[in-house]
Each structure stands twice: as structure tokens, then as C-alpha cells.
C-alpha atoms as a PDB file:
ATOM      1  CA  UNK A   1      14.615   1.131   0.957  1.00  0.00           C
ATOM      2  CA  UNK A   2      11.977  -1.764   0.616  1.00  0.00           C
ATOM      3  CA  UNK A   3      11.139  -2.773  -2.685  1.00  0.00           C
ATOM      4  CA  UNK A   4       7.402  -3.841  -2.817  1.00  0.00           C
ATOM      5  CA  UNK A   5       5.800  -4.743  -6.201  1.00  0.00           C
ATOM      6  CA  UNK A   6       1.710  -4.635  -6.156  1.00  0.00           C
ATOM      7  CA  UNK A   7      -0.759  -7.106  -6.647  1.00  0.00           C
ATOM      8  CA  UNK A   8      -4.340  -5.863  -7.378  1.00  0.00           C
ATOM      9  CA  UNK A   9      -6.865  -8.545  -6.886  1.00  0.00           C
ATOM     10  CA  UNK A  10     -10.851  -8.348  -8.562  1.00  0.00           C
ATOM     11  CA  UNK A  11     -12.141 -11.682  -8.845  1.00  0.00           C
ATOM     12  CA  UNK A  12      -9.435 -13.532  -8.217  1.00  0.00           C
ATOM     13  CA  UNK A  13      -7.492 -12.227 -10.714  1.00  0.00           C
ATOM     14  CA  UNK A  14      -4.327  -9.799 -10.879  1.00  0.00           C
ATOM     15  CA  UNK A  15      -5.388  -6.443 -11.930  1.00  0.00           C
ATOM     16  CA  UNK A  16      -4.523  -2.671 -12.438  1.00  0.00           C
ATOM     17  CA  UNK A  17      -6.556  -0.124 -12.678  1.00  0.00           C
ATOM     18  CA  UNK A  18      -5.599   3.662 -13.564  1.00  0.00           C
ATOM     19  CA  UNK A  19      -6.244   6.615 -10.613  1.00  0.00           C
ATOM     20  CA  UNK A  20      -8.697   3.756  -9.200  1.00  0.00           C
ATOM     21  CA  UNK A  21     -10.875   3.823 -11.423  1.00  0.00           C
ATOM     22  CA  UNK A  22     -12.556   0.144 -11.762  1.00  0.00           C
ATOM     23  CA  UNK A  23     -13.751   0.846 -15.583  1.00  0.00           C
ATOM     24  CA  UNK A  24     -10.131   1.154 -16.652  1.00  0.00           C
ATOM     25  CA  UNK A  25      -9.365  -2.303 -15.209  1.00  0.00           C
ATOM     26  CA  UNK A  26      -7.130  -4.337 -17.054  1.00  0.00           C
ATOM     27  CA  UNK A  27      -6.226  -8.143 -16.650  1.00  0.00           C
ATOM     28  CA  UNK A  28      -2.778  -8.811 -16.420  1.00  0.00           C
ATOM     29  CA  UNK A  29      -2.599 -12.347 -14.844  1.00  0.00           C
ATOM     30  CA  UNK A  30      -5.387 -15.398 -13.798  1.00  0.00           C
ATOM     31  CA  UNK A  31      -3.102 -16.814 -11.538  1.00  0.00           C
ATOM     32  CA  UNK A  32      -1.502 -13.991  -8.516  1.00  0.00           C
ATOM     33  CA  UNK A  33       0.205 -16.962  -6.961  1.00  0.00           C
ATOM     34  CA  UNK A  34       2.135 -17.253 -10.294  1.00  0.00           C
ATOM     35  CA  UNK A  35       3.150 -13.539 -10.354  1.00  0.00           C
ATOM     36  CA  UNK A  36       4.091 -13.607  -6.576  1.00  0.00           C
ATOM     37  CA  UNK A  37       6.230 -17.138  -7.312  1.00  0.00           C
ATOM     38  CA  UNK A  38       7.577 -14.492 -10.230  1.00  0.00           C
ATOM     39  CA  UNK A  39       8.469 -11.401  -7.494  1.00  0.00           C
ATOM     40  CA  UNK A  40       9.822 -14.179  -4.835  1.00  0.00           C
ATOM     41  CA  UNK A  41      12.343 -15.726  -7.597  1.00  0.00           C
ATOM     42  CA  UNK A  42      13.965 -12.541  -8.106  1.00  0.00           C
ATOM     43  CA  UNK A  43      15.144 -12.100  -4.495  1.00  0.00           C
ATOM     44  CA  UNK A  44      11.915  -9.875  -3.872  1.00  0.00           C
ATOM     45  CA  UNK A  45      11.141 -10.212  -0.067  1.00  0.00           C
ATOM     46  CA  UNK A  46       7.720  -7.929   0.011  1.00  0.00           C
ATOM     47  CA  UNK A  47       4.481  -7.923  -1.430  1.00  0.00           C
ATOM     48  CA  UNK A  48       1.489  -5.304  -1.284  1.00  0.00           C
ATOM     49  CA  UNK A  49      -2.073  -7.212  -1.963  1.00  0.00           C
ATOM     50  CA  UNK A  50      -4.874  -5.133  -2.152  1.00  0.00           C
ATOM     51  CA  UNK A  51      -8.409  -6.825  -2.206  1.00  0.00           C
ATOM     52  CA  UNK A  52      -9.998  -4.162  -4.614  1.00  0.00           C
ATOM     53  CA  UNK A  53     -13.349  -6.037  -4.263  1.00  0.00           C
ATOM     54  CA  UNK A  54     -12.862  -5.887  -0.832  1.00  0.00           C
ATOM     55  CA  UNK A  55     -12.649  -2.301  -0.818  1.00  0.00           C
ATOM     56  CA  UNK A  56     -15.546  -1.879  -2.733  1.00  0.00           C
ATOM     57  CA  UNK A  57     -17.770  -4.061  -0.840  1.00  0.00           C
ATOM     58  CA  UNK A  58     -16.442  -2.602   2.060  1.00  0.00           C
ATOM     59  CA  UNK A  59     -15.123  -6.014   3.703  1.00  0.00           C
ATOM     60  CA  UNK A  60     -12.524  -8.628   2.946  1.00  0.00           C
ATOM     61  CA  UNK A  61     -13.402 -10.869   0.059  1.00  0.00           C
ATOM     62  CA  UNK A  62     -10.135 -12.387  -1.754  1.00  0.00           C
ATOM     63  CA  UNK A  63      -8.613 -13.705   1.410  1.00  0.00           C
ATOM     64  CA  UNK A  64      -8.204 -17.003  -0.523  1.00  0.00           C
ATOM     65  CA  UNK A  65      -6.002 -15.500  -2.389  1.00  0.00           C
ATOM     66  CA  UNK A  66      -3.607 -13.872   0.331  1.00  0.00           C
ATOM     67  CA  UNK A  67      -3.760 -17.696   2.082  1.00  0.00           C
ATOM     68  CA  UNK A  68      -2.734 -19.302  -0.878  1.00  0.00           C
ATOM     69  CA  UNK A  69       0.213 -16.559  -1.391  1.00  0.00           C
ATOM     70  CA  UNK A  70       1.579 -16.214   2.107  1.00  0.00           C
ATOM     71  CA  UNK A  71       1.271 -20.426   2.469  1.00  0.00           C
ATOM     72  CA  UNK A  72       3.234 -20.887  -0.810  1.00  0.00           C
ATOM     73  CA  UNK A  73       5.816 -18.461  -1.287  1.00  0.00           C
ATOM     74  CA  UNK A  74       7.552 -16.900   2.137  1.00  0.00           C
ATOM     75  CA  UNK A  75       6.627 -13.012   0.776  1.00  0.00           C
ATOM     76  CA  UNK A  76       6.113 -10.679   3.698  1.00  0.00           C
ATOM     77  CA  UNK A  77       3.065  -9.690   2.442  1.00  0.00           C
ATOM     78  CA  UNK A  78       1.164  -6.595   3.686  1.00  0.00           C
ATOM     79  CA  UNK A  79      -2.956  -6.611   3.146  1.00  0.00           C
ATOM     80  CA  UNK A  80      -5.631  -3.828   2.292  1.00  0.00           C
ATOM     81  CA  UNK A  81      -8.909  -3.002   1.066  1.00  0.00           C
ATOM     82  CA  UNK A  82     -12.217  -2.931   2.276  1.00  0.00           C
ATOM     83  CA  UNK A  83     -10.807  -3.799   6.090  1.00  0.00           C
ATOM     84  CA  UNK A  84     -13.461  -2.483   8.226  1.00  0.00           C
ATOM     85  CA  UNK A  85     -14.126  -4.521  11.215  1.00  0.00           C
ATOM     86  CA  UNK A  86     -12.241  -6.361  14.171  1.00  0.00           C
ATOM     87  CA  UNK A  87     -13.415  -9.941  12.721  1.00  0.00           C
ATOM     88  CA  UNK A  88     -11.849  -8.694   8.910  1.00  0.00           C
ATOM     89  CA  UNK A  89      -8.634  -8.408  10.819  1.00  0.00           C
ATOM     90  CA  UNK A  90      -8.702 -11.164  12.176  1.00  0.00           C
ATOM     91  CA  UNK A  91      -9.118 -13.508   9.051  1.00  0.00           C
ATOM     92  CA  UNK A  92      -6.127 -11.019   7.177  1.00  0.00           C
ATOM     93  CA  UNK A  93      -3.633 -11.759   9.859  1.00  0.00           C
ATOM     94  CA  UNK A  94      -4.671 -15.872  10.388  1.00  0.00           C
ATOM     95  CA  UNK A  95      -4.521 -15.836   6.063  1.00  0.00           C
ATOM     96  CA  UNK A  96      -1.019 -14.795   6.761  1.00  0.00           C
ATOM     97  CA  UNK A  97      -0.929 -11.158   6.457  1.00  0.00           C
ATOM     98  CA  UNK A  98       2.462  -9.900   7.784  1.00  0.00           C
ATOM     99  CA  UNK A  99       0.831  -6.251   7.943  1.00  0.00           C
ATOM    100  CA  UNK A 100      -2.174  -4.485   7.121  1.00  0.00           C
ATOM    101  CA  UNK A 101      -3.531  -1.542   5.756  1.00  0.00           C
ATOM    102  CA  UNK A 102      -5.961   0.896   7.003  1.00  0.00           C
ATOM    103  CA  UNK A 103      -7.362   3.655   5.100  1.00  0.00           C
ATOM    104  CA  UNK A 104     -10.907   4.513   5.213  1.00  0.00           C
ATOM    105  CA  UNK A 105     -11.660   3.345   8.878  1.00  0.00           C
ATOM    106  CA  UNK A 106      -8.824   5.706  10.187  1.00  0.00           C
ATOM    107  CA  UNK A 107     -10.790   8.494   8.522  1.00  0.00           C
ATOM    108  CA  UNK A 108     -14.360   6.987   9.191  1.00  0.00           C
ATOM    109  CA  UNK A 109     -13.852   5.164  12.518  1.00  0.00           C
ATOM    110  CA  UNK A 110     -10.519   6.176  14.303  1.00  0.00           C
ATOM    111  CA  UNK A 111     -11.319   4.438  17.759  1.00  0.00           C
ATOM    112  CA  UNK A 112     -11.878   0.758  15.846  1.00  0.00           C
ATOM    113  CA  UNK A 113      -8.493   1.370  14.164  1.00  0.00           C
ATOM    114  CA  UNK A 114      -6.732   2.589  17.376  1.00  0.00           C
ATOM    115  CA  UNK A 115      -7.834  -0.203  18.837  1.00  0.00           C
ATOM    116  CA  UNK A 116      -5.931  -2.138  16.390  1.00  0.00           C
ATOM    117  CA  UNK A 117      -3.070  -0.541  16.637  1.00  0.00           C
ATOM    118  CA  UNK A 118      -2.779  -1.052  20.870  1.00  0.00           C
ATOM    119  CA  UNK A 119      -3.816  -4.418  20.054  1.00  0.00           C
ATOM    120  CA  UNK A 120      -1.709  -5.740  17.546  1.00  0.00           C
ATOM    121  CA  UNK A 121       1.074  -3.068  17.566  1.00  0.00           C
ATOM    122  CA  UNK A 122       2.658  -0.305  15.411  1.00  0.00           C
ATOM    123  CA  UNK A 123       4.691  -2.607  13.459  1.00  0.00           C
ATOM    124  CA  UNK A 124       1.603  -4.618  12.087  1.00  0.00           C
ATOM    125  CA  UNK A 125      -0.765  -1.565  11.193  1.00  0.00           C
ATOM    126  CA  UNK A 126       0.008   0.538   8.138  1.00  0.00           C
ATOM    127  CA  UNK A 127      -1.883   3.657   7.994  1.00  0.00           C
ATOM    128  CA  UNK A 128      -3.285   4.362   4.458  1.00  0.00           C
ATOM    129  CA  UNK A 129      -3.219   8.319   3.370  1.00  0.00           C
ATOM    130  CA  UNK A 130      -3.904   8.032  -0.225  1.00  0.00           C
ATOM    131  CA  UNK A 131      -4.063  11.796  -1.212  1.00  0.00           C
ATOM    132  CA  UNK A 132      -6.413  13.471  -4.086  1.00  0.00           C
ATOM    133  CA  UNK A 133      -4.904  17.173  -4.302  1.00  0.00           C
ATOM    134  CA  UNK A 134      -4.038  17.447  -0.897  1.00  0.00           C
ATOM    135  CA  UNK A 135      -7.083  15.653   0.995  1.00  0.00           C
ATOM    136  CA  UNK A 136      -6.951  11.945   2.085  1.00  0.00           C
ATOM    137  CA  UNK A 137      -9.242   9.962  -0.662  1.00  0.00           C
ATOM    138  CA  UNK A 138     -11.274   7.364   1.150  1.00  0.00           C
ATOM    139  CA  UNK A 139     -14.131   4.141  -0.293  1.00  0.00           C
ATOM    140  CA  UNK A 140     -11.742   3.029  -2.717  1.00  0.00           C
ATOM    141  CA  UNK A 141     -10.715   6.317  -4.033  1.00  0.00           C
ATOM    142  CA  UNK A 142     -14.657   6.978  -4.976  1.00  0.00           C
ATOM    143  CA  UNK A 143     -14.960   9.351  -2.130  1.00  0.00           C
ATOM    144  CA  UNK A 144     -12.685  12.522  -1.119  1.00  0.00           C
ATOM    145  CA  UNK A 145     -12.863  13.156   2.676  1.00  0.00           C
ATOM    146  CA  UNK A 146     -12.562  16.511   4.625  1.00  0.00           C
ATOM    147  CA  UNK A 147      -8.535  15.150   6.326  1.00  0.00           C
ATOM    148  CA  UNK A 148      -5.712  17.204   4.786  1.00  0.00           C
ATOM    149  CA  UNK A 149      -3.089  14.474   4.312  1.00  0.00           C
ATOM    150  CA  UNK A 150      -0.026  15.749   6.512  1.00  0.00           C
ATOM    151  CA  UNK A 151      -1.975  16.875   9.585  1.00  0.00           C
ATOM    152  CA  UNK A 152      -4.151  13.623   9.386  1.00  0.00           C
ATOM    153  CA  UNK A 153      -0.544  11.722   9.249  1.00  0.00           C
ATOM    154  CA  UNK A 154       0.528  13.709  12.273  1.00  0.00           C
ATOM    155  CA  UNK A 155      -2.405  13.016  14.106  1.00  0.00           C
ATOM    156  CA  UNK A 156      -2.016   9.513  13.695  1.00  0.00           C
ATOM    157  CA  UNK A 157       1.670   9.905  14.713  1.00  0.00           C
ATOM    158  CA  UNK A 158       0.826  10.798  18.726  1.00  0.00           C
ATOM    159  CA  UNK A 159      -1.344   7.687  18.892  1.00  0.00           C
ATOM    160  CA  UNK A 160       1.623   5.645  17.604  1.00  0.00           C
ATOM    161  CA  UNK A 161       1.628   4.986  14.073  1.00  0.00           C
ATOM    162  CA  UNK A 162       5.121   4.287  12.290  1.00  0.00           C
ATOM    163  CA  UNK A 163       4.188   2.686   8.871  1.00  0.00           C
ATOM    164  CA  UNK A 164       2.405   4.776   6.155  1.00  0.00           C
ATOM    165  CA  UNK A 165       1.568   4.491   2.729  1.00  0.00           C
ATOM    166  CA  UNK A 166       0.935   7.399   0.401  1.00  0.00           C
ATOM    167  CA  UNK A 167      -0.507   7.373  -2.751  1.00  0.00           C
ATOM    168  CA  UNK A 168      -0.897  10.387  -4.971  1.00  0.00           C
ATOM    169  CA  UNK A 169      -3.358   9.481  -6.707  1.00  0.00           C
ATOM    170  CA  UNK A 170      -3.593  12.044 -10.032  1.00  0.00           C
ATOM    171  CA  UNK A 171      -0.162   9.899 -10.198  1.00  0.00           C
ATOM    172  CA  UNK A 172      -1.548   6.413  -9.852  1.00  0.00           C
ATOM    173  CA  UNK A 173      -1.001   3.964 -12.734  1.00  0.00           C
ATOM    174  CA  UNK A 174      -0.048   6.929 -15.154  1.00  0.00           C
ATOM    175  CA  UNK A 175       3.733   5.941 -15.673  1.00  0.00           C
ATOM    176  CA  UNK A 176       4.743   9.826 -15.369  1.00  0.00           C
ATOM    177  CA  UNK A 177       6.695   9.538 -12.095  1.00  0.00           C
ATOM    178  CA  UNK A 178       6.380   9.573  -8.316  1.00  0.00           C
ATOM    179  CA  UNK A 179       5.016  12.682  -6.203  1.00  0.00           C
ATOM    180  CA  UNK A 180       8.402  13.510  -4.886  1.00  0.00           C
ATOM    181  CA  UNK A 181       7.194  16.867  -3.516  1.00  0.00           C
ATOM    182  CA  UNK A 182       4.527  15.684  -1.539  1.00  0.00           C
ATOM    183  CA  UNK A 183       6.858  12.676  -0.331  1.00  0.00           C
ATOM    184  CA  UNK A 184       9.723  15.239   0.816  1.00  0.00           C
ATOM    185  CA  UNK A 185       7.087  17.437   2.422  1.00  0.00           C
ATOM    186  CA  UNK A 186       5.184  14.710   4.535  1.00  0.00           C
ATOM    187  CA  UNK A 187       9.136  13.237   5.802  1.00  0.00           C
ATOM    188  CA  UNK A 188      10.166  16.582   6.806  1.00  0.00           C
ATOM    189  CA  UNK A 189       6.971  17.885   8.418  1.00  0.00           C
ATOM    190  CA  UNK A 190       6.597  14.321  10.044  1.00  0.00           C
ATOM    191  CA  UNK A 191      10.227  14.138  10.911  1.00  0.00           C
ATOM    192  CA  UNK A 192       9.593  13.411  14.606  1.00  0.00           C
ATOM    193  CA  UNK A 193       6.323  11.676  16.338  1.00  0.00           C
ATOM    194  CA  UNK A 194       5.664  11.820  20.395  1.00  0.00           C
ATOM    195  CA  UNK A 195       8.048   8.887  20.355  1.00  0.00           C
ATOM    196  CA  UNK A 196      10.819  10.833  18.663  1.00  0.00           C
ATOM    197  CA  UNK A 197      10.764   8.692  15.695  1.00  0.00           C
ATOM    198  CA  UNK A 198      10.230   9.724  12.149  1.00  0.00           C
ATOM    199  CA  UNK A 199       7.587   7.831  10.270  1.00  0.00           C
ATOM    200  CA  UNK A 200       8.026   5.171   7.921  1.00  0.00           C
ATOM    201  CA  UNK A 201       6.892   6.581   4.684  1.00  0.00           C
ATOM    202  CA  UNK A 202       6.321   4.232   1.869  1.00  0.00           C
ATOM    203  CA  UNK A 203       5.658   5.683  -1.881  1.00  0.00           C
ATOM    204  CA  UNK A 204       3.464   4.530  -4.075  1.00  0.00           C
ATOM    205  CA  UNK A 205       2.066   5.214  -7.171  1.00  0.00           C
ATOM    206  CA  UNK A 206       3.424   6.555 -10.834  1.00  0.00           C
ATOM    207  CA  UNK A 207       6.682   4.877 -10.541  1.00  0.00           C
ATOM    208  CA  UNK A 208       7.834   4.411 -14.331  1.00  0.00           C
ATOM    209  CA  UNK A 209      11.412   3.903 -14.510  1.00  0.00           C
ATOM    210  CA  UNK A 210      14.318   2.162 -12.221  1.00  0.00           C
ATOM    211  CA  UNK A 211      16.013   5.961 -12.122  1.00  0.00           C
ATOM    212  CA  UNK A 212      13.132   7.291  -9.539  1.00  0.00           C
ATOM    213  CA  UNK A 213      13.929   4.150  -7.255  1.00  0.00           C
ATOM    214  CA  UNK A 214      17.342   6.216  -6.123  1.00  0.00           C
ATOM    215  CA  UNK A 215      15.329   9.727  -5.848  1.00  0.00           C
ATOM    216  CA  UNK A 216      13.033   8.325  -3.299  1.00  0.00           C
ATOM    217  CA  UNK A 217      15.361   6.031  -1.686  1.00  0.00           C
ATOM    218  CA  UNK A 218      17.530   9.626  -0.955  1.00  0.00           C
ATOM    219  CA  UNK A 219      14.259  11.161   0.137  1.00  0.00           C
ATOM    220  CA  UNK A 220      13.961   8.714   3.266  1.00  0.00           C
ATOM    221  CA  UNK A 221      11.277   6.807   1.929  1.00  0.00           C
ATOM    222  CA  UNK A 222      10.973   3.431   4.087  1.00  0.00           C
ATOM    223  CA  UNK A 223       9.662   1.290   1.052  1.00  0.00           C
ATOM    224  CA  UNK A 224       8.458   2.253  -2.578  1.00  0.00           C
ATOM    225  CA  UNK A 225       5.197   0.171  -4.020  1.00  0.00           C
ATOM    226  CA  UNK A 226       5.596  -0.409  -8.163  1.00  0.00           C
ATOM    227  CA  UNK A 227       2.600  -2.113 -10.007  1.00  0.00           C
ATOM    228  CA  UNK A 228       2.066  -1.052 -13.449  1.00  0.00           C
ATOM    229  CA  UNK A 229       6.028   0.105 -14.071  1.00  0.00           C
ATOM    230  CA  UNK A 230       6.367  -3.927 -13.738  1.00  0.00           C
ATOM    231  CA  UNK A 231       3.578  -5.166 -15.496  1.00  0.00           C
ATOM    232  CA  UNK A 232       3.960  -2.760 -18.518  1.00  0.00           C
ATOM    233  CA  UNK A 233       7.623  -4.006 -18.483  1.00  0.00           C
ATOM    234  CA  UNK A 234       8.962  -0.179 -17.953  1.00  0.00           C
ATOM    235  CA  UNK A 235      11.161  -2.060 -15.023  1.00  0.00           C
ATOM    236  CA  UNK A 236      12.365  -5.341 -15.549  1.00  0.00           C
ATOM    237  CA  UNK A 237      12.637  -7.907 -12.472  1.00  0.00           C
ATOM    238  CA  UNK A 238      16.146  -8.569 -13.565  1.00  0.00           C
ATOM    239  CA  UNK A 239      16.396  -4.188 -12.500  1.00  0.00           C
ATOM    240  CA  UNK A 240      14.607  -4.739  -9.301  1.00  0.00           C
ATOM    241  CA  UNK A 241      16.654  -7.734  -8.499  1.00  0.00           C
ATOM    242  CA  UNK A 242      20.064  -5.758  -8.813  1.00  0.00           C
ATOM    243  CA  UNK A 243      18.534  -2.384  -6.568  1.00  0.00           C
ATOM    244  CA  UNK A 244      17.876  -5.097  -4.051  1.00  0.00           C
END
């Protein structure tokens, strides 16, 4: 199982917020280069950026940031927020995205984001199924839409899709433990795509100790994300360099 810690970026700056909320932001570094230098010296190989002004504006805007990280450190870094249009793509993958991620426009414009996928292949698009009780939350988290999370998954299964992140986010940045039901229900009711293959399920959100890391790791998740557990010192680097 991947271990990939989260950097949150508003102005420039490394953030968290709690359940996405953008009033309950909180500063925990200037500098994100000097807190990915900080993942990449612990034998950390992954990082998951998300341009929260990006997602809010409903374009990229900190690409600076991810060219700066991916030039100097050599983090596999996947990208999200606010990713709307062909031309946002294509300034995440030449800043040195690795992967990105896809939320909204799957809900709000599937043919643009199958288009990306036969474009630049299953391996480089992550779909993004952040769940509010049950129904993918879209805009950032400020807007709940209509897509129950495992048949919107499935769907996005025949047309390809291998890598998803889930977030549940009543869990998010609330240090009281991953959704390990929902996580156990999505891998066994999306088990096996047209292709055969099971999906690629990477948890995220309310991680809070190094004992969950196993739990989900036994589950089948692909990858587990962990922001606040790390900044909030609830898991040490020295931890997360020993699990990996």
C-alpha cells in the first residue's frame, strides 16, 4: 500500500482545512517545497497536491507551486482541484504532475473527462468520489450532487478507470479514523471492471494513528492519503518511514 501524505495549497501556502470547509483553514507551513523536501527525506515516494484555490475558482491557480515541487524533489506527485478544462490539463501534466485528479467534471462533464482518460490513459487519471453520506460531493465539497458513490465508481469502471480516491468527508480532518466500511464496501462491490481488474482504491481522510495504516492496507486499499494525522504530529515521519 502507497503511502501519500497531503499538501493543501491556498495562496501559496500549505494548508488544512476541516470537512472542507475554507473558514476552518489553518496555516501550517509558508514554504510546501520545504514540507515536500520533509516527506521526500523520509523515503516518502508520493505526494497528493491539491490546489484548493483552484477548486474554488474552478481552474488551476497554484501550478507554481506543483513546478517548483515536482522540479526539486523527485515526488511522484498526483494533482487536483479546480481541473476543468483540456488546456488546465495540460499545464498540470507539463508542471510535472505524475497523475491527476478529477472530481467535479466526471460528475458535471463526463465526455471532457473521458476524453482524458483515452487520451492520456488510465494510469494518469484518478477519478475523485469524495462522498457526503453516500452521494459524491462536488465544487470543492460546497455542493452535494445527485451520483451515489459506488454506482458512479462502477460506471466509471466500464469506460476504464483504475485509480480512485475516496474521501469520506464527515471524516475529513477530524482525527477519529478512516471510513473502513465504506472502503470495504466500494473494493468488494467494485471487485471486477469490464477489464477484469479490480480498482485501485486509495483512502483518504480521518487517518489519526499509524495502527489504521495496517487495517486499510488488509482491506486492499491501493494507497492511503494522511494530512492532518502528520501535521498535528499524531504520526511521526520517523512511523511512516518504517511502514514504508
Amino acid at each position: 500500500m502507497r503511502i501519500i501524505p497531503a499538501i493543501d495549497i491556498i495562496d501559496g501556502k500549505c494548508v488544512r482545512l476541516t470537512k472542507g470547509d475554507y473558514d476552518t483553514k489553518k496555516i501550517y507551513n509558508e514554504n510546501p517545497l520545504e514540507v515536500a523536501k520533509m516527506f521526500e527525506a523520509s523515503g516518502i515516494e508520493y505526494l497528493h497536491l491539491v490546489d484548493l484555490d483552484g477548486a474554488k475558482a474552478q481552474h488551476i491557480v497554484n501550478y507554481k507551486v506543483l513546478e517548483q515541487i515536482s522540479s526539486k524533489t523527485s515526488l511522484k506527485i498526483d494533482f487536483g482541484g479546480g481541473l476543468k478544462t483540456n488546456e488546465d490539463l495540460h499545464i498540470a501534466f507539463n508542471s510535472g504532475a505524475k497523475q491527476i485528479t478529477g472530481g467535479s467534471i466526471a460528475v458535471k462533464d463526463p465526455k471532457t473527462f473521458e476524453g482524458w482518460i483515452s487520451k492520456y490513459g488510465a494510469a494518469k487519471i484518478i477519478l475523485g468520489a469524495d462522498s457526503d453520506n453516500g452521494k459524491v460531493s462536488i465544487s470543492g465539497w460546497m455542493e452535494q450532487s445527485k451520483e451515489d458513490v459506488i454506482p458512479f465508481i462502477k460506471d466509471y469502471q466500464k469506460k476504464s478507470i483504475q485509480y480512485v480516491i475516496c474521501t469520506d468527508i464527515s471524516k475529513d480532518g477530524m482525527l477519529e479514523g478512516p471510513s473502513v466500511e465504506l472502503y470495504q464496501q466500494i473494493i468488494s462491490e467494485c471487485s471486477h471492471g469490464n477489464s477484469g481488474q479490480s480498482i485501485k482504491l486509495i483512502a483518504s481522510g480521518g487517518i489519526s494513528d499509524i495502527s489504521e495504516l495496517p487495517i486499510l492496507k488488509d482491506l486492499g486499499c491501493e494507497g492511503v492519503i494522511i494530512g492532518k494525522a502528520i501535521y498535528e504530529n499524531r504520526i511521526s515521519l520517523k512511523q511512516l518511514e518504517k511502514f514504508v
